[in-house]
Protein backbone atom coordinates (compact mmCIF):
# COMPACT_ATOMS: atom_id res chain seq x y z
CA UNK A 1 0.00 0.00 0.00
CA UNK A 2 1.48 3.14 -1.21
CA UNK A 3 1.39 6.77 1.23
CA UNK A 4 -1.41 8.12 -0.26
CA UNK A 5 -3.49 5.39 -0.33
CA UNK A 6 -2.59 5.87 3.69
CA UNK A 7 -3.23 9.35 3.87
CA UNK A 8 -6.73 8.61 2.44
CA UNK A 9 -7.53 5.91 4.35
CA UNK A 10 -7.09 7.85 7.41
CA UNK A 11 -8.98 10.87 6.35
CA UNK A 12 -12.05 8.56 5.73
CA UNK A 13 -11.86 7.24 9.40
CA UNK A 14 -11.35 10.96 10.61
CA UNK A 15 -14.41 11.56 9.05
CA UNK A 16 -16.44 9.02 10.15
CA UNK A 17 -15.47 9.48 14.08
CA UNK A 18 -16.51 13.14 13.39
CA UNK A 19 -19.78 12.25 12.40
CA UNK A 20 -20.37 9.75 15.02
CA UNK A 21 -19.22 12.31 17.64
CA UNK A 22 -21.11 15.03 16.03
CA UNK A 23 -24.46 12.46 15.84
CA UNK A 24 -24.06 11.68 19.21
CA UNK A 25 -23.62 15.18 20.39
CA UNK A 26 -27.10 16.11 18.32
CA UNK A 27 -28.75 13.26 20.75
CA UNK A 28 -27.30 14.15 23.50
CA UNK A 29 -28.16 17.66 22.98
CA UNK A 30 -31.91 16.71 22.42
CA UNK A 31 -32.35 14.45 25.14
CA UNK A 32 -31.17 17.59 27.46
CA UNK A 33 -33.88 19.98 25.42
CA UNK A 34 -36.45 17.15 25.59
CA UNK A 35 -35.67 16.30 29.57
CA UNK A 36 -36.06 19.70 29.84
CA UNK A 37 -39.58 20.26 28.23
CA UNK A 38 -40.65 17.00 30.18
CA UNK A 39 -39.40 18.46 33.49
CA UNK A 40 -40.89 21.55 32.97
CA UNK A 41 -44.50 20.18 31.55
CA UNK A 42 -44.58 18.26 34.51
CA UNK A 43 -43.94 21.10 36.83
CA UNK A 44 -46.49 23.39 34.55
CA UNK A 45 -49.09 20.38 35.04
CA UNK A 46 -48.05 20.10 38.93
CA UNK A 47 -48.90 23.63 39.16
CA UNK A 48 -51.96 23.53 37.28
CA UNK A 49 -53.35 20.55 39.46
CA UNK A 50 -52.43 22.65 42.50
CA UNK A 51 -54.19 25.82 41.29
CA UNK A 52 -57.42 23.59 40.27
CA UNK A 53 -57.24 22.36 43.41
CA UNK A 54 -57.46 25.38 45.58
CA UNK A 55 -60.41 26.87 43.69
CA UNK A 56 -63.27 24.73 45.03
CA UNK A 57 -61.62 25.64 48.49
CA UNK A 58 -61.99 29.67 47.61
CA UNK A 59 -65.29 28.82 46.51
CA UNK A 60 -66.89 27.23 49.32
CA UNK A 61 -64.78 30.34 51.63
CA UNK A 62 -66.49 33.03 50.00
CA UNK A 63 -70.07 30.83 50.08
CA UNK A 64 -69.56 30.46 53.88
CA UNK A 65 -68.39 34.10 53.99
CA UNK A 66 -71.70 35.19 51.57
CA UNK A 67 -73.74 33.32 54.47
CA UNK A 68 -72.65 34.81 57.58
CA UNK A 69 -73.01 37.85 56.39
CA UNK A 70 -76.57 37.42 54.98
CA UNK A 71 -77.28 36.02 58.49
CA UNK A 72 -75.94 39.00 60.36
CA UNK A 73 -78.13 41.21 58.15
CA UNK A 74 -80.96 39.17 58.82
CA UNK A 75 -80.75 39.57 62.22
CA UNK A 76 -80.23 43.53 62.19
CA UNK A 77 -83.37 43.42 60.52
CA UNK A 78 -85.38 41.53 63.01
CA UNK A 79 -83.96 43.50 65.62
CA UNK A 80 -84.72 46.86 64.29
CA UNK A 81 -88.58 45.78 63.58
CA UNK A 82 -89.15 44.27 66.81
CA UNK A 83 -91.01 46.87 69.05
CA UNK A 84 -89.19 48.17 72.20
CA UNK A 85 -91.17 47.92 75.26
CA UNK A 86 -90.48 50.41 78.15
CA UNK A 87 -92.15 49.69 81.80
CA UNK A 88 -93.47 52.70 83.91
CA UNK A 89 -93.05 56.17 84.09
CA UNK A 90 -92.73 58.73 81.23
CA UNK A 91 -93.17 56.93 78.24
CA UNK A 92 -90.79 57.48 74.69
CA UNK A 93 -91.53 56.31 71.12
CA UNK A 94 -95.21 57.14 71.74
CA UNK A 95 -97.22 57.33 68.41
CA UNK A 96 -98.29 60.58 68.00
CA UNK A 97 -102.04 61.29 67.65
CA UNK A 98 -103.14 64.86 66.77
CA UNK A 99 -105.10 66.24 69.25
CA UNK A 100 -108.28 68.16 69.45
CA UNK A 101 -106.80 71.08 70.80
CA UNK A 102 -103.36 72.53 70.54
CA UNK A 103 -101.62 72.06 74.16
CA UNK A 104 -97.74 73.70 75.27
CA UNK A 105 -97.03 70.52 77.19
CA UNK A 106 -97.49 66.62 76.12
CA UNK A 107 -97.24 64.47 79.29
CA UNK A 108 -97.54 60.72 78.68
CA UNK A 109 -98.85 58.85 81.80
CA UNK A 110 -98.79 54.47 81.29
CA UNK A 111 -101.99 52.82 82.83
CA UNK A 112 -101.39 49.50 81.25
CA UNK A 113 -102.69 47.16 84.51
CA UNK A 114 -104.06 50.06 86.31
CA UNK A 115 -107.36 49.97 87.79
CA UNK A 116 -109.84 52.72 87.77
CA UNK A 117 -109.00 54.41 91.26
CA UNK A 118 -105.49 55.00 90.60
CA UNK A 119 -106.36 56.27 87.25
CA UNK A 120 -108.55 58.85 88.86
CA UNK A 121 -105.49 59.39 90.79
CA UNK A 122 -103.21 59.45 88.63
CA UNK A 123 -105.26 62.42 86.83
CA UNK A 124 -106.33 63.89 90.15
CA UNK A 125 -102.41 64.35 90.65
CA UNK A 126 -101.46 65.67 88.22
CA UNK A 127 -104.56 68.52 88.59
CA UNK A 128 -103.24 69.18 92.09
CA UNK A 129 -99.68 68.91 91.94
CA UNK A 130 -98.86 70.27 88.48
CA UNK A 131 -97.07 73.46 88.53
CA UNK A 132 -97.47 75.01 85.20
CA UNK A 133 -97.44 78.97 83.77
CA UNK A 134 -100.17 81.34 83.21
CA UNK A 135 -101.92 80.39 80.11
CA UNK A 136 -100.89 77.23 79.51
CA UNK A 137 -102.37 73.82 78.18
CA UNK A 138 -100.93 70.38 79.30
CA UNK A 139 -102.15 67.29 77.40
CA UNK A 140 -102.48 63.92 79.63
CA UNK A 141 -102.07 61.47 77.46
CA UNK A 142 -102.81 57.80 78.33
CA UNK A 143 -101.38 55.52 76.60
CA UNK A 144 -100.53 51.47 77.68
CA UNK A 145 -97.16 49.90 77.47
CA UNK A 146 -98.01 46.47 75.58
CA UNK A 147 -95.94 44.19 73.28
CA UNK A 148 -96.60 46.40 70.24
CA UNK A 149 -95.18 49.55 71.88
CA UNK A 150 -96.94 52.00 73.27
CA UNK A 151 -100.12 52.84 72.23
CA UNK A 152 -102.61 55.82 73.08
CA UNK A 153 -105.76 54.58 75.09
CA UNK A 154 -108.83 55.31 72.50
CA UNK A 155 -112.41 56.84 74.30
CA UNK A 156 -113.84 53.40 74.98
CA UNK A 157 -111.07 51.80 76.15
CA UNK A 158 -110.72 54.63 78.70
CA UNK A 159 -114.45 54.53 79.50
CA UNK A 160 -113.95 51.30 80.12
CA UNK A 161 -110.40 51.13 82.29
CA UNK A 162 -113.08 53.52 84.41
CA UNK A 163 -115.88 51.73 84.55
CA UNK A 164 -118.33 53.79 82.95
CA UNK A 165 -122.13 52.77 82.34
CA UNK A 166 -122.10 54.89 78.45
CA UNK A 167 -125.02 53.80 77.35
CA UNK A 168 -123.49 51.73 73.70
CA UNK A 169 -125.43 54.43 71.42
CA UNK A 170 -123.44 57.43 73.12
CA UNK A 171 -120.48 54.86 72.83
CA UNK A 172 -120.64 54.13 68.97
CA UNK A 173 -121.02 57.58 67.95
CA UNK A 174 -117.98 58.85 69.32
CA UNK A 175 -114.53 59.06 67.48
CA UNK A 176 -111.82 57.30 68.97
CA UNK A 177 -109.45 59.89 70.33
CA UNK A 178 -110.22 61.36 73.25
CA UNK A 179 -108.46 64.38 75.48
CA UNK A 180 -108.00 65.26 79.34
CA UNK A 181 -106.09 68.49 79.36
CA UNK A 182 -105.27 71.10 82.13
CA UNK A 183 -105.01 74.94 81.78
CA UNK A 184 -103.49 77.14 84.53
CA UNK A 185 -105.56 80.15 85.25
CA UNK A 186 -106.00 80.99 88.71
CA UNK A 187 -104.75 77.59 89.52
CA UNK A 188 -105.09 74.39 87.19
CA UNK A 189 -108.45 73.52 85.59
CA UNK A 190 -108.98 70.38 84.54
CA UNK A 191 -111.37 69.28 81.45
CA UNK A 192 -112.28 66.47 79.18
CA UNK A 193 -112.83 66.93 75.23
CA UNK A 194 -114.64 63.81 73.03
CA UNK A 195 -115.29 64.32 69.75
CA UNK A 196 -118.03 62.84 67.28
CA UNK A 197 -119.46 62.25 64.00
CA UNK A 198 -123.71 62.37 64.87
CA UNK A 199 -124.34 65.37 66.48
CA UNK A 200 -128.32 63.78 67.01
CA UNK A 201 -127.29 60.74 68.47
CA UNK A 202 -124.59 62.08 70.57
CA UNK A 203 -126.72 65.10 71.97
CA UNK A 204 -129.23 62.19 73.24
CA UNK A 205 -126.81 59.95 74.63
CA UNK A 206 -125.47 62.49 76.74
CA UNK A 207 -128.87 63.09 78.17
CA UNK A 208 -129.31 59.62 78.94
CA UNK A 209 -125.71 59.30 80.28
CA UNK A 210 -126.48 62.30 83.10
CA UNK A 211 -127.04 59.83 85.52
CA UNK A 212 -123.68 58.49 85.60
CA UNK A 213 -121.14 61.05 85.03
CA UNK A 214 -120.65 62.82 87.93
CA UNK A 215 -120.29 59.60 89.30
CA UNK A 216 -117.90 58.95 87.21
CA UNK A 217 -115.78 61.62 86.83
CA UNK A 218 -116.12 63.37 90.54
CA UNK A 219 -112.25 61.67 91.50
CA UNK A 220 -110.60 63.00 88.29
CA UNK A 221 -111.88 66.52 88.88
CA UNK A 222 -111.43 66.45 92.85
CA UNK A 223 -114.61 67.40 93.41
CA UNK A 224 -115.40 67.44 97.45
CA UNK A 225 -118.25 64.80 98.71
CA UNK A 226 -117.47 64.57 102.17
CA UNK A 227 -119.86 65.15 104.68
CA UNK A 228 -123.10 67.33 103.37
CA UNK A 229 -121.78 67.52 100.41
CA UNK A 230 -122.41 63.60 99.48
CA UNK A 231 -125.29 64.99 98.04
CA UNK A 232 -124.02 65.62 95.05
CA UNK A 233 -124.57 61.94 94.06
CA UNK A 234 -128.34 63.21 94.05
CA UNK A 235 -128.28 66.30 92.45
CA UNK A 236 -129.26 66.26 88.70
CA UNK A 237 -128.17 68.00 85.61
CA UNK A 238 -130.28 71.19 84.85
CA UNK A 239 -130.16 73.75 82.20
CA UNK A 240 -127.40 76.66 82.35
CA UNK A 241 -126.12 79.29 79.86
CA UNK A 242 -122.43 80.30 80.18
CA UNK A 243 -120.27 82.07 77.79
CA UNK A 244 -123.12 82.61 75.55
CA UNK A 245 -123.75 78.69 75.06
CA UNK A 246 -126.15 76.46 76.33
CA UNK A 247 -125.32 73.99 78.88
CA UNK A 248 -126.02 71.19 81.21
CA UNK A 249 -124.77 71.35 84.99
CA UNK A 250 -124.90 70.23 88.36
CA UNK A 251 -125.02 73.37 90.54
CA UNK A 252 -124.06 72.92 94.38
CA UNK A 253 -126.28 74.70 97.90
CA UNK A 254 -124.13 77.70 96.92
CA UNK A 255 -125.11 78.40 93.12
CA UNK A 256 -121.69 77.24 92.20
CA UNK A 257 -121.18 75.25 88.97
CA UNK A 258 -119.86 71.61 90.51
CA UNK A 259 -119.75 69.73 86.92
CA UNK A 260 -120.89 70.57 83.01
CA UNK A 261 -120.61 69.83 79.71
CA UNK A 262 -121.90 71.33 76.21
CA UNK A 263 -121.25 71.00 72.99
CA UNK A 264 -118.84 73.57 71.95
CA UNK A 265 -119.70 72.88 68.52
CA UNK A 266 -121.85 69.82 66.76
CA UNK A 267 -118.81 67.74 66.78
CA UNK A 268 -116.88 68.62 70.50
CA UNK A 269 -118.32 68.07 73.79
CA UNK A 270 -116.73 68.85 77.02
CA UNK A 271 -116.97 68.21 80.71
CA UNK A 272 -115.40 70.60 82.65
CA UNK A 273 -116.06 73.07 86.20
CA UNK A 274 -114.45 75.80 85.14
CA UNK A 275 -115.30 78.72 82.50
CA UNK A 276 -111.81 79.52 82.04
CA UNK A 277 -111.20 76.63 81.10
CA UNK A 278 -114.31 76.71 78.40
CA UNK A 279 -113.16 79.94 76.95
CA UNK A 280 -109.72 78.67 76.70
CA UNK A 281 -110.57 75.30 74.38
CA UNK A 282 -113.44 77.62 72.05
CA UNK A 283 -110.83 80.30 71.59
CA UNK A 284 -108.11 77.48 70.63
CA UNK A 285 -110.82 75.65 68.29
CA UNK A 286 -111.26 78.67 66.77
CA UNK A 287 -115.04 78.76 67.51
């Protein structure tokens, strides 16, 4: 074999270790890139599963969260509708009813469970012991303390608290809101306003009640009975005129007025023993 059939020979064999180095170099290289995607599609799919995985977990936080909070509101609501119930004394929240006359002073007085004497006491009290400026109106208002609040006392509720023998006609016809008031001139006065819808029937069943009210109503307006003058109890309503108007009263040994009531107009009536007083509610009714 001559030197350059040598020479060639071992170029040939050069070459062929160069491509078997530079195949296996091209795998090599490729298994690295490829172990490389693997690794890091398996981490991608790791983190995936992981992320899937905490989702149903927010979920069911922010349900639980959604649900306390619905039942928190809930019960704020309930709370705030429910009624607050006070016991005794001067009463708050008290719904407020217009009433028949305008008055400087509102004084709310609780009878719920009261019986009728320390009503009449209660009023008598307030007639006696009341210290209140010249020219001035108070409104008593009665009202009971029950589970829906307080509530004012309507006319035949109060007529009934009392015990009063109305007869029912004189009842029906009369509206539901009722008034005591006092008025300070030359001491407190005390008087009684009901208003009504049937002047006819009203007018009658006042006649027919005449029996009865000054039994009724003798406590509230601290009207004396001791001794001689127990006969009050006997004495019967007659025919007066005061302040221009026609009315009904029971007049004492003395000539004095002791209890009356007219009808300031056809749809107010009031029981009072004092003309002050009378000229007082017409001039604030505007009659």
């Amino acid at each position: 074999m001559n030197l350059g059939s040598i020479q060639k020979n071992n170029k040939e064999e050069k070459n062929r270790r160069y491509i078997v180095r530079t195949y296996t170099s091209d795998i090599e290289e490729a298994l690295r890139k490829e172990n490389g995607s693997v690794v890091k599609i398996a981490i991608d799919e790791q983190k995936k599963k992981d992320y899937l995985s905490l989702e149903p977990k927010k979920n069911r936080f922010w349900v639980i969260i959604s649900i306390v909070l619905f039942v928190i509101g809930l019960g704020v609501i309930i709370i705030l509708l429910i009624p607050k119930k006070e016991t005794g004394g001067v009463l708050k929240n008290t719904p407020i009813i217009k009433p028949i006359i305008a008055s400087e002073i509102i004084k709310n007085i609780d009878i719920a469970g009261v019986d009728k004497d320390r009503i009449m006491r209660f009023i008598a009290d307030e007639l006696n012991n009341n210290t209140l400026r010249l020219d001035v109106v108070e409104n008593i208002n009665l009202v009971e303390n029950i589970s829906l609040g307080e509530q004012p006392i309507e006319t035949s509720r109060f007529l009934h608290l009392i015990g009063s023998r109305v007869p029912p006609p004189l009842l029906r016809s009369l509206d539901d809101y009722f008034m005591i008031g006092l008025y300070a001139f030359d001491g407190n006065n005390l008087f009684v306003l009901f208003k009504t819808s049937s002047y006819e029937n009203t007018f009658a069943g006042m006649l027919d009640w005449e029996s009865e009210i000054f039994g009724e109503f003798y406590q509230m307006f601290n009207i004396d009975v001791s001794g001689e003058r127990s006969e009050l109890f006997n004495k019967k309503f007659k025919d007066i005129f005061v302040r221009n108007r026609d009315a009904r009263a029971i007049i004492d040994e003395n000539g004095e007025i002791v209890l009356m009531y007219l009808f300031i107009n056809k749809n107010t009536i009031i029981i009072t023993r004092d003309e002050n007083s009378l000229l007082e509610v017409i001039t604030r009714l505007g009659n």
